[in-house]
C-alpha atoms as a PDB file:
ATOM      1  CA  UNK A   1      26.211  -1.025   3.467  1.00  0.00           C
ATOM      2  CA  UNK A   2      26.048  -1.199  -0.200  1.00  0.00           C
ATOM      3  CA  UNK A   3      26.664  -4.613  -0.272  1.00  0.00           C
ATOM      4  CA  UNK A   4      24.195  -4.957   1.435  1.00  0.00           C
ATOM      5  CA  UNK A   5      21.577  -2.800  -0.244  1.00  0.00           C
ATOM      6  CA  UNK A   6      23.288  -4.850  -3.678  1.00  0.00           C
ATOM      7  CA  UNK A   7      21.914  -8.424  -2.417  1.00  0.00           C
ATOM      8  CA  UNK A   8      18.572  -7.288  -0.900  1.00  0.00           C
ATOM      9  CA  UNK A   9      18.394  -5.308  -4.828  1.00  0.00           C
ATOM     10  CA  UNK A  10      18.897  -8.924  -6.095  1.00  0.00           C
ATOM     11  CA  UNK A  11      16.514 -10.552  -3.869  1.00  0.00           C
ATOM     12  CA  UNK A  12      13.531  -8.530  -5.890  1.00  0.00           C
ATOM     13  CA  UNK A  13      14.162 -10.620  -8.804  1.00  0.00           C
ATOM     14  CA  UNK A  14      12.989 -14.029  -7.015  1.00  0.00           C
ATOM     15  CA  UNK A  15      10.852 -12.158  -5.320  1.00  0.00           C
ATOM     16  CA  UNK A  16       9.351 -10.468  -8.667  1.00  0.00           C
ATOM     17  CA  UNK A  17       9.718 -14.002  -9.889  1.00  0.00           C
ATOM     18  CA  UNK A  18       7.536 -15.871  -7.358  1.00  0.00           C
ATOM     19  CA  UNK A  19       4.057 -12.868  -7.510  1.00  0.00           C
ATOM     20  CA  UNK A  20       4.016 -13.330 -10.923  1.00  0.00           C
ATOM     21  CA  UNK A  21       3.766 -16.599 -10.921  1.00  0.00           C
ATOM     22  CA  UNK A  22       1.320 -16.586  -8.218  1.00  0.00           C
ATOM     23  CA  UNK A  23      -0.764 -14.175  -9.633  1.00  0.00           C
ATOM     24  CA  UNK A  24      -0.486 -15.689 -13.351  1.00  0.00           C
ATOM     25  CA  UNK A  25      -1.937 -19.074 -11.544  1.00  0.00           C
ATOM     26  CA  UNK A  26      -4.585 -17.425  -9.575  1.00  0.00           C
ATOM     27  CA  UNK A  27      -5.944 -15.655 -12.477  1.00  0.00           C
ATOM     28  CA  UNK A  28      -6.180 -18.822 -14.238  1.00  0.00           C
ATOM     29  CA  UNK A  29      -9.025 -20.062 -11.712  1.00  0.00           C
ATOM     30  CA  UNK A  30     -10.896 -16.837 -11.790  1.00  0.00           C
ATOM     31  CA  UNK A  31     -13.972 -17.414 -13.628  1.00  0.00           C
ATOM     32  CA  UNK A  32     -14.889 -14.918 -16.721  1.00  0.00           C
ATOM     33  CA  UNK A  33     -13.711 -14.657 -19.909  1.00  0.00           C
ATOM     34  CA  UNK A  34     -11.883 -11.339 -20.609  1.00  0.00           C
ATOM     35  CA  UNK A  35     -13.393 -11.116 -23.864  1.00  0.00           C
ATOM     36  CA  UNK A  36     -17.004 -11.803 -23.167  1.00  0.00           C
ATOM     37  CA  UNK A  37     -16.667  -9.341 -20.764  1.00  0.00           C
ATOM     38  CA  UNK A  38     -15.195  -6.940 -23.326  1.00  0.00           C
ATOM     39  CA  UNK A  39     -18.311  -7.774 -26.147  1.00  0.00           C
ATOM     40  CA  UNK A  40     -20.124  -7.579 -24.139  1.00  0.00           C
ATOM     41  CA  UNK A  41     -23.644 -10.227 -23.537  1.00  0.00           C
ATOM     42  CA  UNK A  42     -24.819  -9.333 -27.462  1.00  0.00           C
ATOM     43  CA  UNK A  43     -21.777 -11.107 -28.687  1.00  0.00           C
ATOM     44  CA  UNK A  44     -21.621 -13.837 -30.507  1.00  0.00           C
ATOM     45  CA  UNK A  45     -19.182 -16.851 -29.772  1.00  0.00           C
ATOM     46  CA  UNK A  46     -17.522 -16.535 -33.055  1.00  0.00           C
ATOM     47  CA  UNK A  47     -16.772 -13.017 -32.237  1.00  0.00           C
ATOM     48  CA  UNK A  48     -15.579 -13.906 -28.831  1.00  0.00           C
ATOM     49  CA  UNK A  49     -13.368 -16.658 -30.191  1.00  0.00           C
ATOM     50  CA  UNK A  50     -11.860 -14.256 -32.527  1.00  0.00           C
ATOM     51  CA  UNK A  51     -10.963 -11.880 -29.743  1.00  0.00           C
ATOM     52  CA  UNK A  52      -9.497 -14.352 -27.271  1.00  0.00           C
ATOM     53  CA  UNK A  53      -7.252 -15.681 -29.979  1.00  0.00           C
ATOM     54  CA  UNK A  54      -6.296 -12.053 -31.059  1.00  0.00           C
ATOM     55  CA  UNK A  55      -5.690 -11.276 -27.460  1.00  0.00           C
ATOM     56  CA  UNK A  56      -3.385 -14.385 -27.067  1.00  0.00           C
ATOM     57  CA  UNK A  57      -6.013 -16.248 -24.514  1.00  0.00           C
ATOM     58  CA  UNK A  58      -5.988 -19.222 -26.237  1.00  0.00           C
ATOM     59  CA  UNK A  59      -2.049 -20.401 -25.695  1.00  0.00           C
ATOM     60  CA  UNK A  60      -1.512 -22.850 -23.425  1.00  0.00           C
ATOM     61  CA  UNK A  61      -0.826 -21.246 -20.254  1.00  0.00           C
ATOM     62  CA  UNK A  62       3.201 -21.757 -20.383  1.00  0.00           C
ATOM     63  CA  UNK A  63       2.929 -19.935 -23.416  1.00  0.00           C
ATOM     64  CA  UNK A  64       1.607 -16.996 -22.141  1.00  0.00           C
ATOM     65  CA  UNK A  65       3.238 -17.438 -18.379  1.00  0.00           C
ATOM     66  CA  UNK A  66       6.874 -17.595 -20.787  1.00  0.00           C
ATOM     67  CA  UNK A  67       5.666 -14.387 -23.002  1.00  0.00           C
ATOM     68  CA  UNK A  68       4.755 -12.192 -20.114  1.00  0.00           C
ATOM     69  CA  UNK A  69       8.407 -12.589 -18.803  1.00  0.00           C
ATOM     70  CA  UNK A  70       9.894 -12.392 -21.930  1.00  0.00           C
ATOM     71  CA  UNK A  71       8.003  -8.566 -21.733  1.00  0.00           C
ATOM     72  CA  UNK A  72       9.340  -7.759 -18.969  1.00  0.00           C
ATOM     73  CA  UNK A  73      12.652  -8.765 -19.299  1.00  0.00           C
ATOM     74  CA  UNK A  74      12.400  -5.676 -21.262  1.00  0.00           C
ATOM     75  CA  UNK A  75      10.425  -3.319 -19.353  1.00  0.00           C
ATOM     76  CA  UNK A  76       6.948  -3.720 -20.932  1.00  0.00           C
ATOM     77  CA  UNK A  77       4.003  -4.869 -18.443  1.00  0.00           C
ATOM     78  CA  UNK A  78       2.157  -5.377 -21.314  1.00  0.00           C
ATOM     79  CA  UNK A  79      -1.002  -3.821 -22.786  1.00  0.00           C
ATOM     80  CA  UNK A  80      -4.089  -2.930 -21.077  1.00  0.00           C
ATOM     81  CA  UNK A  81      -7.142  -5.353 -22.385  1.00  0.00           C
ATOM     82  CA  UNK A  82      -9.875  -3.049 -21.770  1.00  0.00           C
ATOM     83  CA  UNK A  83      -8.121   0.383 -21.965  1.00  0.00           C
ATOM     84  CA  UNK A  84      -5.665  -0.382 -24.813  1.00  0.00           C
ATOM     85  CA  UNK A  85      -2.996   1.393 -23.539  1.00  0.00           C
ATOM     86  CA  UNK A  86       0.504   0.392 -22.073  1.00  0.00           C
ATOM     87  CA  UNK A  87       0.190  -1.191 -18.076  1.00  0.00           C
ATOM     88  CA  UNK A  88       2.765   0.640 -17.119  1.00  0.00           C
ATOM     89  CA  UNK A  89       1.668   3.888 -18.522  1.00  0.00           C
ATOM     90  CA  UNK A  90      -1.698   3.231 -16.682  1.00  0.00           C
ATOM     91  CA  UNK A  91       0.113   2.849 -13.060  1.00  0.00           C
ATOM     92  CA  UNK A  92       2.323   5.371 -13.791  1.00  0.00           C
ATOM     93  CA  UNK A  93      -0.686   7.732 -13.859  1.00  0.00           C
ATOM     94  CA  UNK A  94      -2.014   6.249 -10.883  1.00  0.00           C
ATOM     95  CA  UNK A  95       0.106   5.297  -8.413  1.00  0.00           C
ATOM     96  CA  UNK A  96       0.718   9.191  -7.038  1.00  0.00           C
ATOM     97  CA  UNK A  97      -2.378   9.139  -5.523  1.00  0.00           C
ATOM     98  CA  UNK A  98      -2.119   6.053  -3.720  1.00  0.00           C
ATOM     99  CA  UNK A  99       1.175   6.788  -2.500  1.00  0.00           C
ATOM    100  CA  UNK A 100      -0.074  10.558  -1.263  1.00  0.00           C
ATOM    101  CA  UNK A 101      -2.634   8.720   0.212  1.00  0.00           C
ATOM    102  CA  UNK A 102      -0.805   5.645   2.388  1.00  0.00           C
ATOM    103  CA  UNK A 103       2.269   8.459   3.256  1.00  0.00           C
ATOM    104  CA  UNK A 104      -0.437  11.265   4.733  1.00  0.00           C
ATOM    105  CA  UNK A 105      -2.332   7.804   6.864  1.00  0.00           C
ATOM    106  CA  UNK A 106       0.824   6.946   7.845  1.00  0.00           C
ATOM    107  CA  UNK A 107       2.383  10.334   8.825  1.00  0.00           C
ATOM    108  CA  UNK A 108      -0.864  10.902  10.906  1.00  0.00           C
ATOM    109  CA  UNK A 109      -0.919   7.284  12.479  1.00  0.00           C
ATOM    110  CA  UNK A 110       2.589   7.840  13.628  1.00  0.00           C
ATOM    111  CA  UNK A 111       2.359  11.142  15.065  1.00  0.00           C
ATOM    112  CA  UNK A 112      -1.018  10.713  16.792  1.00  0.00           C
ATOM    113  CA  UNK A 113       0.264   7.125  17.856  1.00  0.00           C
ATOM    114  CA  UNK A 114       3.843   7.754  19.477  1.00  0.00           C
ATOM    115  CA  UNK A 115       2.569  11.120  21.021  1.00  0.00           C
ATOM    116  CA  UNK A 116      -0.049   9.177  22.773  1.00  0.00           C
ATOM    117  CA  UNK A 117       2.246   5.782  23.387  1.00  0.00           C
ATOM    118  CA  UNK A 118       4.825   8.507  24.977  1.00  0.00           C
ATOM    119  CA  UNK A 119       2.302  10.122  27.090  1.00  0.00           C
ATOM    120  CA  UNK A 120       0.372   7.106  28.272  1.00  0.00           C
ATOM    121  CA  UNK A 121       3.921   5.867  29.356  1.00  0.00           C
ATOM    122  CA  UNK A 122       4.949   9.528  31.090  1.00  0.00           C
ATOM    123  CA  UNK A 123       1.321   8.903  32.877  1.00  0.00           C
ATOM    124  CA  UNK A 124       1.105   5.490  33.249  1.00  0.00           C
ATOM    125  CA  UNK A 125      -2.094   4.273  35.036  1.00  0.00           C
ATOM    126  CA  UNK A 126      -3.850   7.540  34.664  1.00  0.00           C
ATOM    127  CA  UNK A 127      -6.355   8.773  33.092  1.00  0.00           C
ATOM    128  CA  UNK A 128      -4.860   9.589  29.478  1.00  0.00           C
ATOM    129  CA  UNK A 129      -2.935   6.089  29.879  1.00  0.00           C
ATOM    130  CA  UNK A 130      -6.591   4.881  29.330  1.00  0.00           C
ATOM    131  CA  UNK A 131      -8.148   7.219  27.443  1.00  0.00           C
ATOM    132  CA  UNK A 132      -5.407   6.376  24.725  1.00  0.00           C
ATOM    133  CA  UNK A 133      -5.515   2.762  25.416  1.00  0.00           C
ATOM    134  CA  UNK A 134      -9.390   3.171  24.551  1.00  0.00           C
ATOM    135  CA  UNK A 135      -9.017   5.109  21.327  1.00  0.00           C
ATOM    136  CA  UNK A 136      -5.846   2.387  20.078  1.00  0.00           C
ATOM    137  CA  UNK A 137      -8.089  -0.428  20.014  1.00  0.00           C
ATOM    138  CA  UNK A 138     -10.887   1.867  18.790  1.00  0.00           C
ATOM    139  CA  UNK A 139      -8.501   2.448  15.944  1.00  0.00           C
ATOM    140  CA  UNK A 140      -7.459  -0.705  15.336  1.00  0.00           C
ATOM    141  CA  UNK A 141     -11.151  -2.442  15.717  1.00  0.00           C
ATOM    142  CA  UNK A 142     -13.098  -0.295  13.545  1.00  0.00           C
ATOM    143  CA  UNK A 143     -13.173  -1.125   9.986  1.00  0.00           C
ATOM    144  CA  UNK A 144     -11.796   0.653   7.206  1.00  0.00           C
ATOM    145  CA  UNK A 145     -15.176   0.801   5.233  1.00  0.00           C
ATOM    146  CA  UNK A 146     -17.090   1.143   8.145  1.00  0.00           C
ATOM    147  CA  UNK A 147     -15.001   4.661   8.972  1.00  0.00           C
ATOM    148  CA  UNK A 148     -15.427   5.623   5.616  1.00  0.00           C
ATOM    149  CA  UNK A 149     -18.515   5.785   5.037  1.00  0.00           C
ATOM    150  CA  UNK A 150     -19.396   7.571   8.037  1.00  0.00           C
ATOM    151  CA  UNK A 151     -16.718  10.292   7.663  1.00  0.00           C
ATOM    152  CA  UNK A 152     -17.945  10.913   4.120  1.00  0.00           C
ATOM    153  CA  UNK A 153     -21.094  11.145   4.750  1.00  0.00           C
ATOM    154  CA  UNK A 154     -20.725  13.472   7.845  1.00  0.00           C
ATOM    155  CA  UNK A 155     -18.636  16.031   5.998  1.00  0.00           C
ATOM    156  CA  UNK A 156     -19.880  15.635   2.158  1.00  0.00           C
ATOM    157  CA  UNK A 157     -21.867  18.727   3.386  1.00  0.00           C
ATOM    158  CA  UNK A 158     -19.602  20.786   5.043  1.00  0.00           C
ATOM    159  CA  UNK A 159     -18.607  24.139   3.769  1.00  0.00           C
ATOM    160  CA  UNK A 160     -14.902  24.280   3.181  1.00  0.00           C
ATOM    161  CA  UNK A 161     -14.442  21.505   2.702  1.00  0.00           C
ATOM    162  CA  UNK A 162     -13.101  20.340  -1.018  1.00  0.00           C
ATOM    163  CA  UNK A 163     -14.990  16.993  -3.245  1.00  0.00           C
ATOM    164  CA  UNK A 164     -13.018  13.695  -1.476  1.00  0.00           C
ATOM    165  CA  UNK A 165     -11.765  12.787  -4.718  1.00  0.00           C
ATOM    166  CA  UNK A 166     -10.030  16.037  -5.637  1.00  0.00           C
ATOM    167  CA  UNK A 167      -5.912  15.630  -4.881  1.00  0.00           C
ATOM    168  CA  UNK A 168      -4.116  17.987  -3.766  1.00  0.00           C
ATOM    169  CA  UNK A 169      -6.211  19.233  -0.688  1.00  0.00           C
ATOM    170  CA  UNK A 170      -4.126  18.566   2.292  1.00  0.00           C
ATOM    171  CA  UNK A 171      -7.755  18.171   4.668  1.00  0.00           C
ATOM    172  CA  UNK A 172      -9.619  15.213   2.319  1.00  0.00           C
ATOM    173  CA  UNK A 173      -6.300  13.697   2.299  1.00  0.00           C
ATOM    174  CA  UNK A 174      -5.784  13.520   5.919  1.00  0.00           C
ATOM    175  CA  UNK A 175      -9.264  12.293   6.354  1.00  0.00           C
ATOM    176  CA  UNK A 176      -8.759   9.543   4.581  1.00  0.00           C
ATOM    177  CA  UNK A 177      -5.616   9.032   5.959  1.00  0.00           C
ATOM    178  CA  UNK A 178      -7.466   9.704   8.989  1.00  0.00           C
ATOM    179  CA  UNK A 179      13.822   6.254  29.648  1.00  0.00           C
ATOM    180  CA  UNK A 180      16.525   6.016  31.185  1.00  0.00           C
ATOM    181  CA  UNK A 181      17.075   6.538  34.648  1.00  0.00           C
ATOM    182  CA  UNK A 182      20.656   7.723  34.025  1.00  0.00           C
ATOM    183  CA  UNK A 183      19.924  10.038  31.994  1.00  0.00           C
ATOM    184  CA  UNK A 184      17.709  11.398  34.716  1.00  0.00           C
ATOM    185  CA  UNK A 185      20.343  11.352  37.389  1.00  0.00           C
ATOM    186  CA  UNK A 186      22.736  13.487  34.964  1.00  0.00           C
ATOM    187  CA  UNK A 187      20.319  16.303  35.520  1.00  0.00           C
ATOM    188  CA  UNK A 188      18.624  16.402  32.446  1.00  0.00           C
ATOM    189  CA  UNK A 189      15.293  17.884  31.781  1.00  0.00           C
ATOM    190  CA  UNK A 190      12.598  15.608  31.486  1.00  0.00           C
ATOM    191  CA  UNK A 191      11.551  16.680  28.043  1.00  0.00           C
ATOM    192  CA  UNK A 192      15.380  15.973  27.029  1.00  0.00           C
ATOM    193  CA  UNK A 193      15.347  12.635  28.844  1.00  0.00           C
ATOM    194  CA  UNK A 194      12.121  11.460  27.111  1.00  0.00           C
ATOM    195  CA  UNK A 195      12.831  12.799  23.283  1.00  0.00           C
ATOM    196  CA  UNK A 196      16.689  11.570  23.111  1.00  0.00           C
ATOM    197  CA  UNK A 197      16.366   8.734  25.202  1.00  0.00           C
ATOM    198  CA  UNK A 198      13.716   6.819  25.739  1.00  0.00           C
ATOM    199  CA  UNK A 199      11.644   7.603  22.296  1.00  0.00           C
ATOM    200  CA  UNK A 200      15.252   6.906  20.237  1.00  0.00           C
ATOM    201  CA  UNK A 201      15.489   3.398  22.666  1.00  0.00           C
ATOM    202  CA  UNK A 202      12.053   2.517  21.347  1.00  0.00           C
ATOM    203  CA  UNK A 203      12.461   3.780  17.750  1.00  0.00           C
ATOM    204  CA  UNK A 204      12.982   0.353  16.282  1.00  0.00           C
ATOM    205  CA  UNK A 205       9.739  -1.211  17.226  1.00  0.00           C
ATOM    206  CA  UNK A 206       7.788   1.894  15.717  1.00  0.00           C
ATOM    207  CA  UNK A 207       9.697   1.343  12.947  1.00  0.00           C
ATOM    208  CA  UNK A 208       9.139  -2.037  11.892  1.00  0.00           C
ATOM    209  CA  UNK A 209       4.987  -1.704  12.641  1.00  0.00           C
ATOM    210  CA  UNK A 210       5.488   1.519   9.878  1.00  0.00           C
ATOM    211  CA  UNK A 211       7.116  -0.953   7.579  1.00  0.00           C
ATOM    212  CA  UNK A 212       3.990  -3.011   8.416  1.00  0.00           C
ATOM    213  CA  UNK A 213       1.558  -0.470   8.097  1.00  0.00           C
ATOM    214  CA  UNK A 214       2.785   0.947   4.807  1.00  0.00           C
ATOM    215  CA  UNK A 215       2.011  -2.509   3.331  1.00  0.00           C
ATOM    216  CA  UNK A 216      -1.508  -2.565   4.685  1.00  0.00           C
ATOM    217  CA  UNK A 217      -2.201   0.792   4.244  1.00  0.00           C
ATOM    218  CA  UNK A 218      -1.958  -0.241   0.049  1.00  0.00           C
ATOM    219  CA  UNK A 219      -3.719  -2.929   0.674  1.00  0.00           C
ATOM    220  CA  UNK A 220      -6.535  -1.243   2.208  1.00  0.00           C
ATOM    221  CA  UNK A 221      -6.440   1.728  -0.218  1.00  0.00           C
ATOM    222  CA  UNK A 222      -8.812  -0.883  -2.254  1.00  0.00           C
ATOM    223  CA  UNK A 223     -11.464   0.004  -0.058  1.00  0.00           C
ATOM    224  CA  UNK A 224     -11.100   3.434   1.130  1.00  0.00           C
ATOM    225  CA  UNK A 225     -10.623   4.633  -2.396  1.00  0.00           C
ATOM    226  CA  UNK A 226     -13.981   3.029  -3.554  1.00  0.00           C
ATOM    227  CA  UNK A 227     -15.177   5.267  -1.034  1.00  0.00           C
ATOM    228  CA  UNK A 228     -13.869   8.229  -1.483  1.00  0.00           C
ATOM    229  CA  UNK A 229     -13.757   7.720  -5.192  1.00  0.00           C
ATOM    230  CA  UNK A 230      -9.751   8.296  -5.086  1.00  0.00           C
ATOM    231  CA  UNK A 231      -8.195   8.160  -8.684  1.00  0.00           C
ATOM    232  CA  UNK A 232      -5.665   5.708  -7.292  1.00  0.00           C
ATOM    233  CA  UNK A 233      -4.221   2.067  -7.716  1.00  0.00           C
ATOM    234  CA  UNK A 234      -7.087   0.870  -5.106  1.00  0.00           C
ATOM    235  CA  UNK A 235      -9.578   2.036  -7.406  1.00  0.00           C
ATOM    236  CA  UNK A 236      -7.767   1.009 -10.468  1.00  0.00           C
ATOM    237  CA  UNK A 237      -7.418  -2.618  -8.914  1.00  0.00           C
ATOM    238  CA  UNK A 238     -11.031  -2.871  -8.549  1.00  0.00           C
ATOM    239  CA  UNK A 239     -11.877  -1.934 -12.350  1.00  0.00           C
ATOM    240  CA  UNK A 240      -9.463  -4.274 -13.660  1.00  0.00           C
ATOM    241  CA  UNK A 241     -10.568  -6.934 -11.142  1.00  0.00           C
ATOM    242  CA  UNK A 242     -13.950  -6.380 -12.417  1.00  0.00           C
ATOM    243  CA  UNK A 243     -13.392  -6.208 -16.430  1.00  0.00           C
ATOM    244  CA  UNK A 244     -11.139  -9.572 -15.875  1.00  0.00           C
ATOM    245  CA  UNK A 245      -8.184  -7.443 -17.377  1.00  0.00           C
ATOM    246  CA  UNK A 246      -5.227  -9.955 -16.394  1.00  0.00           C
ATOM    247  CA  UNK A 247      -2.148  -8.138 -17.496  1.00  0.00           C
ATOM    248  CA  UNK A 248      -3.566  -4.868 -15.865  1.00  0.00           C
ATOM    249  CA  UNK A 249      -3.728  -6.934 -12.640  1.00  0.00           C
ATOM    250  CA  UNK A 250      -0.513  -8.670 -12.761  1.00  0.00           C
ATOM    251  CA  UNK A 251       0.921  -5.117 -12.916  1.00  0.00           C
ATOM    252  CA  UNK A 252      -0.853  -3.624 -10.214  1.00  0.00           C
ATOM    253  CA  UNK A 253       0.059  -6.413  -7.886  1.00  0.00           C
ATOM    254  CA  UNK A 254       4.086  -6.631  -9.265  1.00  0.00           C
ATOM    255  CA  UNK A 255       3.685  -2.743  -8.673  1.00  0.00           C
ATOM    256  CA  UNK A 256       2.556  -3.255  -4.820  1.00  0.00           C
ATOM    257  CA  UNK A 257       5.519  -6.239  -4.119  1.00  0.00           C
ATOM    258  CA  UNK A 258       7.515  -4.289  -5.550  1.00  0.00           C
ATOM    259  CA  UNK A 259       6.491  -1.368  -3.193  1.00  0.00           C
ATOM    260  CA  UNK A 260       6.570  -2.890   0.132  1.00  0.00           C
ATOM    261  CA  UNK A 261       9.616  -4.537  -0.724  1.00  0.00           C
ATOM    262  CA  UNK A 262      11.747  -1.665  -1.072  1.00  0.00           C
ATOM    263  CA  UNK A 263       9.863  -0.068   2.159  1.00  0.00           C
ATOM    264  CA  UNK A 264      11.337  -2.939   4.197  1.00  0.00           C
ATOM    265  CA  UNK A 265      14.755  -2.084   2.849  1.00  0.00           C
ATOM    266  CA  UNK A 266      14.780   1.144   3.644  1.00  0.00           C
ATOM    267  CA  UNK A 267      13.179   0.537   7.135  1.00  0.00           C
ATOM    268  CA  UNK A 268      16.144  -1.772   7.693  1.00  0.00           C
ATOM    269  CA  UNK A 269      18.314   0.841   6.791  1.00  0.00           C
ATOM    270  CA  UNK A 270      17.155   3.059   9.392  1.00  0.00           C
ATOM    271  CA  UNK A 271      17.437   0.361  11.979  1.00  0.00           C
ATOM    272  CA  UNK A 272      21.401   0.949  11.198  1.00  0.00           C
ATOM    273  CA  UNK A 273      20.825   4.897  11.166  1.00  0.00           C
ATOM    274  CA  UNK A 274      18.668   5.051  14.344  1.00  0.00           C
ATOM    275  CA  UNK A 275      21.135   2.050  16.550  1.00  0.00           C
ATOM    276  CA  UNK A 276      24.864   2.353  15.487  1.00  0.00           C
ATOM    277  CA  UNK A 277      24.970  -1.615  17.372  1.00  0.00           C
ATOM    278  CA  UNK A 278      22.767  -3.331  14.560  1.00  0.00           C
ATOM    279  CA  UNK A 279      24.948  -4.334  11.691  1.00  0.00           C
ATOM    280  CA  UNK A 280      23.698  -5.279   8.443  1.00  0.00           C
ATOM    281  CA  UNK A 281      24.395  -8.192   6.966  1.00  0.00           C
END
């Protein structure tokens, strides 16, 4: 086991590698200058040249590609262009939200999801097998924004209810997160037979969509905290996006690889924990 959890440890660094170097070349081929946008449109093109070669924007791309690892290799993400303040500092006082937010959709998803999979497969061909056949591809066709929007607007108004963008309310935050036969003929209650049985037989599949879902639940946090006006990476991602603030970005998306990367590890762990037959290796 912990040789195990050693390699897939050492697999981040390739893995860290490989995003920045992705995202370093797809920020090159975004249009906008950082420091026009900065100036601002009164600014004159000696002043902008000024900035970009304060700012380093004017070194050949290796140059800065080489620097950017050389920060990292000792734990600085570099400086914010536009907020002038450490990267990491800045997702360090962000990232809590986000990750309230993707745990409370997830937590929800799952328990609303295997309580209906189990019943729909108790009643199979009934009524509540379709009903919650209807409402899973309800769920899964209806888009993020779309959702939003309507759920904000339909309880902005309601008393009780706290601002969407306030933490630390357990309701806004789950808004937006909004078998064995043998077993039988050993005489076992049915509840017994479904809980320790059949749901642990089909724990592993749930698991790895929750692996998957946790990844595209911070993906989609983009959106959904526009909406809501969440003070979270999605939001964060946007601004920076916007103001052209390239190491801000690089360090929101090394932040998110990073992320989903160790949520696959521990998901594989808990193939191990949940099947004593799967070996890791």
């Amino acid at each position: 086991m912990v040789a195990y959890v050693t390699r897939r440890l050492l697999l981040l660094i390739p893995m860290a590698i490989g995003m920045v170097v992705v995202t370093f070349g797809l920020l090159l081929l975004v249009p906008g200058d950082p420091a026009a946008v900065l100036l601002g449109p009164e600014a004159s093109p000696e002043m902008i040249q000024n900035l970009r070669q304060s700012l380093g924007l004017d070194d050949p791309w290796y140059v800065r590609l080489g620097g950017y690892f050389w920060q990292l290799l000792h734990g600085d993400m570099g400086r914010s262009i536009f907020q002038s303040a450490p990267v990491s500092e800045i997702i360090a006082g962000r990232i809590g939200a986000t990750i309230e937010l993707a745990v409370v959709a997830l937590l929800l998803s799952t328990l609303i999801g295997v309580t209906l999979g189990v019943v729909a497969a108790i009643r199979q061909g009934s009524i509540v097998d379709t009903v919650s056949m209807l409402l899973a591809q309800l769920g899964v066709s209806m888009p993020v924004y779309w959702l939003g929007v309507l759920l904000a607007g339909a309880l902005a108004g309601t008393p009780g209810w706290p601002p969407p963008s306030r933490r630390g309310a357990p309701r806004p935050a789950a808004l937006r997160a909004a078998a064995s036969r043998t077993a039988y003929a050993k005489g076992l209650r049915r509840n017994r037979v479904v809980v320790r049985h059949a749901l642990r037989n089909a724990l592993l599949p749930v698991l790895s969509v929750i692996g998957l879902r946790f990844g595209a639940l911070l993906g989609g946090a983009v959106l959904v905290e526009m909406i809501f006006a969440w003070p979270g990476l999605g939001q964060l991602t946007f601004s920076a996006v916007s103001q052209r603030d390239l190491p801000l970005i690089q360090g929101i998306v090394l932040t998110f690889a990073l992320i989903f990367a160790l949520v696959n590890l521990v998901v594989d762990l808990l193939y191990a924990a949940v099947d004593p037959r799967i070996r890791l290796g």
